[in-house]
Protein backbone atom coordinates (compact mmCIF):
# COMPACT_ATOMS: atom_id res chain seq x y z
CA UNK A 1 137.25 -113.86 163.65
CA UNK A 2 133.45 -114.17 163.24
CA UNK A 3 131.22 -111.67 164.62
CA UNK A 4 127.84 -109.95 164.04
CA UNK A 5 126.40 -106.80 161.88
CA UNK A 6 125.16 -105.46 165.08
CA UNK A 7 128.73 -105.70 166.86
CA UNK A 8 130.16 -104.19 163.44
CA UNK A 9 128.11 -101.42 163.71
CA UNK A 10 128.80 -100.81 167.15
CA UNK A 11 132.56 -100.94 166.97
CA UNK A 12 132.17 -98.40 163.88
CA UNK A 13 129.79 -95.35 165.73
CA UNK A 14 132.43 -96.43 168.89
CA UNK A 15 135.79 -95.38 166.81
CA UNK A 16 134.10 -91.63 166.08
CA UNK A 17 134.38 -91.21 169.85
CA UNK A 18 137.48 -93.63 170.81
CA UNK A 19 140.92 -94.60 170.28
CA UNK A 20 140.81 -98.29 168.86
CA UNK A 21 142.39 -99.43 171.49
CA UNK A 22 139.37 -98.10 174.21
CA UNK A 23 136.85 -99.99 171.31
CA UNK A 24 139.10 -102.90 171.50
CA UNK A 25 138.85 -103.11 175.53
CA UNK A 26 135.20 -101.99 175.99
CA UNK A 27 134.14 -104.83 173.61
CA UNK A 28 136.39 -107.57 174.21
CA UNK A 29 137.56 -107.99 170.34
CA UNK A 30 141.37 -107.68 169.60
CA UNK A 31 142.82 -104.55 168.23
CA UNK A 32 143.79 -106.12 165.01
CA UNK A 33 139.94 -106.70 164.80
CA UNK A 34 139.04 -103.74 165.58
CA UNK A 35 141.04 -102.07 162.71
CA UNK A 36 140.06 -104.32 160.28
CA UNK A 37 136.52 -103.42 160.68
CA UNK A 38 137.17 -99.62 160.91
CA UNK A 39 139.22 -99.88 158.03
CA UNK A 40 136.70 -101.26 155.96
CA UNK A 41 134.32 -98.44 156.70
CA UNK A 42 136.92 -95.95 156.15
CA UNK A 43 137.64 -97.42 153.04
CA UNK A 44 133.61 -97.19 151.54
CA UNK A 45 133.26 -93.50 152.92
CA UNK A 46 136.66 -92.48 152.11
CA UNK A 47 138.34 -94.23 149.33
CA UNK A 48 136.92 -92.29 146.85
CA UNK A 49 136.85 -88.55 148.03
CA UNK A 50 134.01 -85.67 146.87
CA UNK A 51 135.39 -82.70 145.41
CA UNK A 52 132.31 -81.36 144.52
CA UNK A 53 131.92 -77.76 145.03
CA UNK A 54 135.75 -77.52 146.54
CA UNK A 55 136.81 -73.32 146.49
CA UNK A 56 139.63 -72.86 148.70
CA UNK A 57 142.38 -75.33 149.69
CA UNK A 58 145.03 -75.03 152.39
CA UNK A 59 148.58 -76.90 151.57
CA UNK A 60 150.94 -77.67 154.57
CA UNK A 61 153.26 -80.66 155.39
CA UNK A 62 153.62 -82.71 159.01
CA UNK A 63 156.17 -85.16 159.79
CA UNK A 64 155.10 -88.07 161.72
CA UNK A 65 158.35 -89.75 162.91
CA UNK A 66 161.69 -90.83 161.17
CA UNK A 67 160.13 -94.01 160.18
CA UNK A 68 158.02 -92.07 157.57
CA UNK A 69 158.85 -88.59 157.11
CA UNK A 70 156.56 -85.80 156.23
CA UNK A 71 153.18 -85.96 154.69
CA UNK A 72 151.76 -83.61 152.58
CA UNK A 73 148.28 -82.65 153.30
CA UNK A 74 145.49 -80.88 151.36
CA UNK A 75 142.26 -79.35 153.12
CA UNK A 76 139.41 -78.15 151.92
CA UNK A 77 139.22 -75.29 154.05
CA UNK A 78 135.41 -74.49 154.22
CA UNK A 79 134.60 -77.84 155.39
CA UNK A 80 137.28 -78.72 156.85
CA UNK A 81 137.76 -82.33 155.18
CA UNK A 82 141.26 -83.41 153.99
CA UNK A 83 141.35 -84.22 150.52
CA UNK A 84 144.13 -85.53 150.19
CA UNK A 85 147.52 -87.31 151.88
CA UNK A 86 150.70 -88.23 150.30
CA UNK A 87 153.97 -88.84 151.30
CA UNK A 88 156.41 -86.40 150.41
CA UNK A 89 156.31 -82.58 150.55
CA UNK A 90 156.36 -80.18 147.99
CA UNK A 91 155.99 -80.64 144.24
CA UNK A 92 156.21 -84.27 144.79
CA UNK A 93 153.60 -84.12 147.52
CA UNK A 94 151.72 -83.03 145.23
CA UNK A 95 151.46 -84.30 142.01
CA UNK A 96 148.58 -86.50 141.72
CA UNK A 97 146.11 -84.17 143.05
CA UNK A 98 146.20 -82.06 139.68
CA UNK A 99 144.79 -84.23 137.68
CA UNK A 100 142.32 -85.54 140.07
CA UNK A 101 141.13 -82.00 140.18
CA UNK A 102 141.25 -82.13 136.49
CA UNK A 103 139.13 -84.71 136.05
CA UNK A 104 136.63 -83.07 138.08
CA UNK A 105 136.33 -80.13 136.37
CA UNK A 106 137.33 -78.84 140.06
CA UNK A 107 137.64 -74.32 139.92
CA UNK A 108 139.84 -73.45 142.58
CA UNK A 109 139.56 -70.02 143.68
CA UNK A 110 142.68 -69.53 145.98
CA UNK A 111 145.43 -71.68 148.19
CA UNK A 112 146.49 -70.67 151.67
CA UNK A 113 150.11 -71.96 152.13
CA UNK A 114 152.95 -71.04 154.74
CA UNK A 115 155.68 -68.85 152.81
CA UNK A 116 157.79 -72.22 151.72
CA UNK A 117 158.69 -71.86 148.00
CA UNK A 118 158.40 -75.29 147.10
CA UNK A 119 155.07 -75.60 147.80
CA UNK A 120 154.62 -71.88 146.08
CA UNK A 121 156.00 -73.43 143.02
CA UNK A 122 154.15 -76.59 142.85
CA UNK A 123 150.77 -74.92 143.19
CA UNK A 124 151.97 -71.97 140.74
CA UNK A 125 152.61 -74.84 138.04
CA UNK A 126 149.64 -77.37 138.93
CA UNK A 127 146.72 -74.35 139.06
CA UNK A 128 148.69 -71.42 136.75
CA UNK A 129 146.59 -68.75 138.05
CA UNK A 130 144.98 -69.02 141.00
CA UNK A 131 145.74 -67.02 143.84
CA UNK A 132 148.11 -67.79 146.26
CA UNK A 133 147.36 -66.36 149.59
CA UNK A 134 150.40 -66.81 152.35
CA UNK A 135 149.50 -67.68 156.03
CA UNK A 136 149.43 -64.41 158.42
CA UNK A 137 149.92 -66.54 161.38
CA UNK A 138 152.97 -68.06 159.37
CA UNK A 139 154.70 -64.46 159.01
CA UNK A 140 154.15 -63.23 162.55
CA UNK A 141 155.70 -66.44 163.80
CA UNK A 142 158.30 -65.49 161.51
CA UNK A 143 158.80 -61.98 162.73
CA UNK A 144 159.07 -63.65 166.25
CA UNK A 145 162.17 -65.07 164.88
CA UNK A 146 163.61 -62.26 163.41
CA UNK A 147 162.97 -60.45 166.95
CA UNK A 148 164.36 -63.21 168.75
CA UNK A 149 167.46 -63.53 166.67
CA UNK A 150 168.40 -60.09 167.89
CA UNK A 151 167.64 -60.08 171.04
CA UNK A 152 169.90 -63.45 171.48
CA UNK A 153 172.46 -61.28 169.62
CA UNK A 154 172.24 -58.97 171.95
CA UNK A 155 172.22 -61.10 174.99
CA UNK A 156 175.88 -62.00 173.56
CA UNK A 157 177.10 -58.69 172.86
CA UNK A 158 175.92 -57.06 176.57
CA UNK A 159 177.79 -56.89 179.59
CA UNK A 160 176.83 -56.29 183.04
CA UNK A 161 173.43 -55.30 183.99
CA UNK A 162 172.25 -54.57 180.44
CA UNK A 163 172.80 -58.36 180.00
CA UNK A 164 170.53 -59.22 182.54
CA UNK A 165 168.04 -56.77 181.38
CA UNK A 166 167.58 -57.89 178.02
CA UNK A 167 168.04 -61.67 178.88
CA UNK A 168 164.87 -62.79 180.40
CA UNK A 169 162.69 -60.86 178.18
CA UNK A 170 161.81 -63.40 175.59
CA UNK A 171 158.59 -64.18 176.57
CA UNK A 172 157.51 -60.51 177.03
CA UNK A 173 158.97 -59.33 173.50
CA UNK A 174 157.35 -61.93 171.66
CA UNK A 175 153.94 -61.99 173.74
CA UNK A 176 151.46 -59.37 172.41
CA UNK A 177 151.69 -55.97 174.45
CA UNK A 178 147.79 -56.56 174.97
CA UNK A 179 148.02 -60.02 176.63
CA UNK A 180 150.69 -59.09 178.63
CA UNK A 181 149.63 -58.74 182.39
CA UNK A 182 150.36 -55.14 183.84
CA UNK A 183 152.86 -56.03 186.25
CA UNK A 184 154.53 -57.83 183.18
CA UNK A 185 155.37 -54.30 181.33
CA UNK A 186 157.78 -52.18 183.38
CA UNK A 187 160.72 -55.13 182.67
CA UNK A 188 159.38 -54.65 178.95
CA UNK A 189 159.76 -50.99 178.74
CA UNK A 190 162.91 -51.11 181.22
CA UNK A 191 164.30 -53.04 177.90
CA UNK A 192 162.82 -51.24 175.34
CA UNK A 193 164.26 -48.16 176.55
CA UNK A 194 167.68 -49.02 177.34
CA UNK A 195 168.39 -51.06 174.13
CA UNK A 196 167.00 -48.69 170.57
CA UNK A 197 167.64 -51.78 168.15
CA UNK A 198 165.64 -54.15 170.54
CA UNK A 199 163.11 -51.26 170.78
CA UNK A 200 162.67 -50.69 167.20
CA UNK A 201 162.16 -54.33 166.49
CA UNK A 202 159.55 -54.96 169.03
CA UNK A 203 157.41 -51.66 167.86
CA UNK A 204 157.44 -53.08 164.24
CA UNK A 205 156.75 -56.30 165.22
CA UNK A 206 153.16 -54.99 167.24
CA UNK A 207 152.82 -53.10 164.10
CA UNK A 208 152.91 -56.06 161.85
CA UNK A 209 149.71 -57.22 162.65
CA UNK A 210 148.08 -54.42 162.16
CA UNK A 211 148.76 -54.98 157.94
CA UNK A 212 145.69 -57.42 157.95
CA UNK A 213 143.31 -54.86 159.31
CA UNK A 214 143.63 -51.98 156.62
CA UNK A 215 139.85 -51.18 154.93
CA UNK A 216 141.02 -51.56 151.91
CA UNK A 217 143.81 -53.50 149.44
CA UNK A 218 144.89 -50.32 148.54
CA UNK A 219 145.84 -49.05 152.28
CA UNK A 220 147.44 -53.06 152.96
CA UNK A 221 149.72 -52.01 150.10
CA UNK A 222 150.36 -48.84 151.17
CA UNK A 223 150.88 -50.23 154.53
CA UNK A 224 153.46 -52.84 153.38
CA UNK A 225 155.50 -49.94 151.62
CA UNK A 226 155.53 -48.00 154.91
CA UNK A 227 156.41 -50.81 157.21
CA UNK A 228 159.13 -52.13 154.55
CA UNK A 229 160.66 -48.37 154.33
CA UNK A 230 160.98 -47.92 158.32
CA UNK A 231 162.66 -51.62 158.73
CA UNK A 232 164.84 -51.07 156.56
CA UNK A 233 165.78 -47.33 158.05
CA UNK A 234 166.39 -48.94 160.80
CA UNK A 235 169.97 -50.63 159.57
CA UNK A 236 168.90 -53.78 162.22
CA UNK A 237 170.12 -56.46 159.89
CA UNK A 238 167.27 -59.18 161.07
CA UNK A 239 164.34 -56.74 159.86
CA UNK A 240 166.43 -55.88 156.70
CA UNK A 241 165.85 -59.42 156.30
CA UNK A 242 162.43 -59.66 156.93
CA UNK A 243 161.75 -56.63 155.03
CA UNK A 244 163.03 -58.28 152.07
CA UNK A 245 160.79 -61.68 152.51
CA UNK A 246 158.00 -59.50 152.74
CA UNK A 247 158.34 -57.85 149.33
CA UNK A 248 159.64 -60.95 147.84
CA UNK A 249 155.81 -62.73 148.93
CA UNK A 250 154.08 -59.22 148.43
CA UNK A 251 151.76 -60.47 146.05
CA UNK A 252 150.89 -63.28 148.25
CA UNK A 253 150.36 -61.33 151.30
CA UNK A 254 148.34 -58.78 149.52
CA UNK A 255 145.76 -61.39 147.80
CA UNK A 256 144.51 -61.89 151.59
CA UNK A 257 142.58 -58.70 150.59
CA UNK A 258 140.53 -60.67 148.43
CA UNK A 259 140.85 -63.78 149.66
CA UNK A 260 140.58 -63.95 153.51
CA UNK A 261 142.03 -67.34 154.15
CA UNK A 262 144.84 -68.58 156.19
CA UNK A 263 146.32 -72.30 158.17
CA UNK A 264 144.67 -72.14 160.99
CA UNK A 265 141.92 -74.79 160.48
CA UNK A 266 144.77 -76.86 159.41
CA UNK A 267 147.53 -76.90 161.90
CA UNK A 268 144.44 -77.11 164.17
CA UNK A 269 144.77 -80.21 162.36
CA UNK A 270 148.49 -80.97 162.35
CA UNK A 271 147.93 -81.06 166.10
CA UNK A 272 145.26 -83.88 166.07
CA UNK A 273 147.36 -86.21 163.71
CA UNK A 274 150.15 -85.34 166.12
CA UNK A 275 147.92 -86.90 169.04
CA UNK A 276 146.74 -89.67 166.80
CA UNK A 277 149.95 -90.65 165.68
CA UNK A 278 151.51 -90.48 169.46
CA UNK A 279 148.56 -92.70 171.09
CA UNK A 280 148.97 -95.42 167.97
CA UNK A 281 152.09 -95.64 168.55
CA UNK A 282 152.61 -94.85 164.66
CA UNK A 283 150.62 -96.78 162.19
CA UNK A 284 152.11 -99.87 160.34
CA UNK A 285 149.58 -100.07 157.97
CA UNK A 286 150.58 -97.03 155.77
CA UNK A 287 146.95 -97.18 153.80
CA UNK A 288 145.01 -97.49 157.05
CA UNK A 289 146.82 -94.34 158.38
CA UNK A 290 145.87 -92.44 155.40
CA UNK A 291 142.32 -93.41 155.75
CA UNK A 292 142.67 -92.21 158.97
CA UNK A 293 143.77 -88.59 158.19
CA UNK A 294 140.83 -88.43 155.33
CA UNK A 295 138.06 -88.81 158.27
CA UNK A 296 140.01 -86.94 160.88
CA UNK A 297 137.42 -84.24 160.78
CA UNK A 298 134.45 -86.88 161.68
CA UNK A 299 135.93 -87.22 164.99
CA UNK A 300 134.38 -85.63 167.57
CA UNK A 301 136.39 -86.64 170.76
CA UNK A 302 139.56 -85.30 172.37
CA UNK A 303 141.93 -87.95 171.70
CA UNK A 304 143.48 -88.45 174.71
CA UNK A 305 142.44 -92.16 175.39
């Protein structure tokens, strides 16, 4: 199909605030159009990406349907641009970024990565040396778990009215004590104090996030040891167990010190290539979708259509 510069241009500024299917209506070309001409402007801002000046990257993975499986995804987390997209997690998500950081004489100062050990290993082999710093938000969540994994084992194991009592809590025991509304806590105490193990677990849990706010790396470590040492005390098998991921990543955690980095800005992210994904329907075009991801962080819009 034949059209102008002028109606190029237009249909290019109009994909930075709409879905392609919202350019395709408003200007009365097809979609296939459409995405042909975005793609070709993807491709000449994107095909070749800048790594120039590049400090701190943040590694993480998304699935976009069973079609094509997960992704991995690399962001450079002061600007927020993704840097790269492959398919494929861990090392083999990974391993032609090296050398393209290589080649670009790239110095990468630290990595902020959830605590999965395949990606752990693939960035400890491609950058030997370079800190690894593991996601905060990443170990509450998982200390939710743990804390949820007993209280369902507990739900199981109570009778009568200390079932109910312990049963509709979940929200309350994993919600922060200071969002909770006021006439939310009496059914949280009522809990806490008629169940120690539940009690226990919930305390550390608050407790937790206070690691990231020591003054110094030397009270964070000291902190660690102490909250390690009274989980353990306890004899409550599920923070036995996250005691023991904690010192197995204690290097990891402890680097935040110097490097204050975490996932947020990228499953921010995730969650707009979840959108994106779900209003396209998926992608066909497997090197259009990638172009996609790499100027995600142009867009400006919700995407909601």
């Amino acid at each position: 199909m034949r059209y102008t510069r002028k109606l190029e241009g237009l249909v290019e500024q109009l994909s930075r605030l709409m879905t392609l299917r919202d350019v395709a209506d408003l200007t009365g070309l097809n979609w296939d159009t459409v995405k042909d001409i975005v793609k070709r402007r993807l491709r000449r801002d994107y095909g070749r990406i800048d790594l120039k000046g590049v400090r701190y990257l943040s590694i993480d993975e998304i699935y976009v349907g069973k079609q094509r499986g997960y992704y991995t995804l690399v962001m450079d987390l002061e600007s927020g641009r993704i840097l790269w997209v492959s398919p494929g997690r861990g090392k083999a998500g990974l391993q032609g970024f090296w050398p393209r950081l290589r080649r670009n004489r790239i110095h990468i100062r630290a990595v902020a990565l959830d605590l999965s050990g395949a990606y752990a290993a693939a960035v400890a082999e491609g950058l030997p040396g370079v800190a690894l710093v593991f996601d905060k938000f990443h170990i509450i969540q998982l200390m939710n778990q743990r804390l949820d994994d007993l209280r369902r084992e507990l739900v199981r194991e109570a009778e009568g009215a200390m079932k109910m009592v312990i049963k509709g809590t979940r929200y309350l025991l994993l919600t922060r004590a200071a969002n909770l509304k006021e006439d939310q806590l009496p059914k949280l105490e009522r809990a806490l104090k008629l169940n120690e193990p539940l009690s226990q677990a919930w305390y550390l849990k608050e407790e937790l996030s206070l690691l990231w706010e020591q003054s110094s790396s030397v009270g964070m470590n000291r902190f660690l040891n102490q909250w390690c040492e009274q989980a353990n005390s306890t004899g409550v098998r599920q923070l036995q167990k996250m005691a023991k991921t904690l010192q197995l990543h204690r290097r990891g955690i402890l680097n935040w010190w110097t490097h204050p980095i975490n996932n947020g800005r990228m499953e921010g992210t995730n969650n707009k290539i979840k959108t994106l994904n779900r209003q396209a329907y998926g992608y066909r075009d497997e090197n259009f979708f990638v172009l996609k991801l790499l100027g995600l962080h142009e867009s400006r819009y919700i995407l909601a259509g």
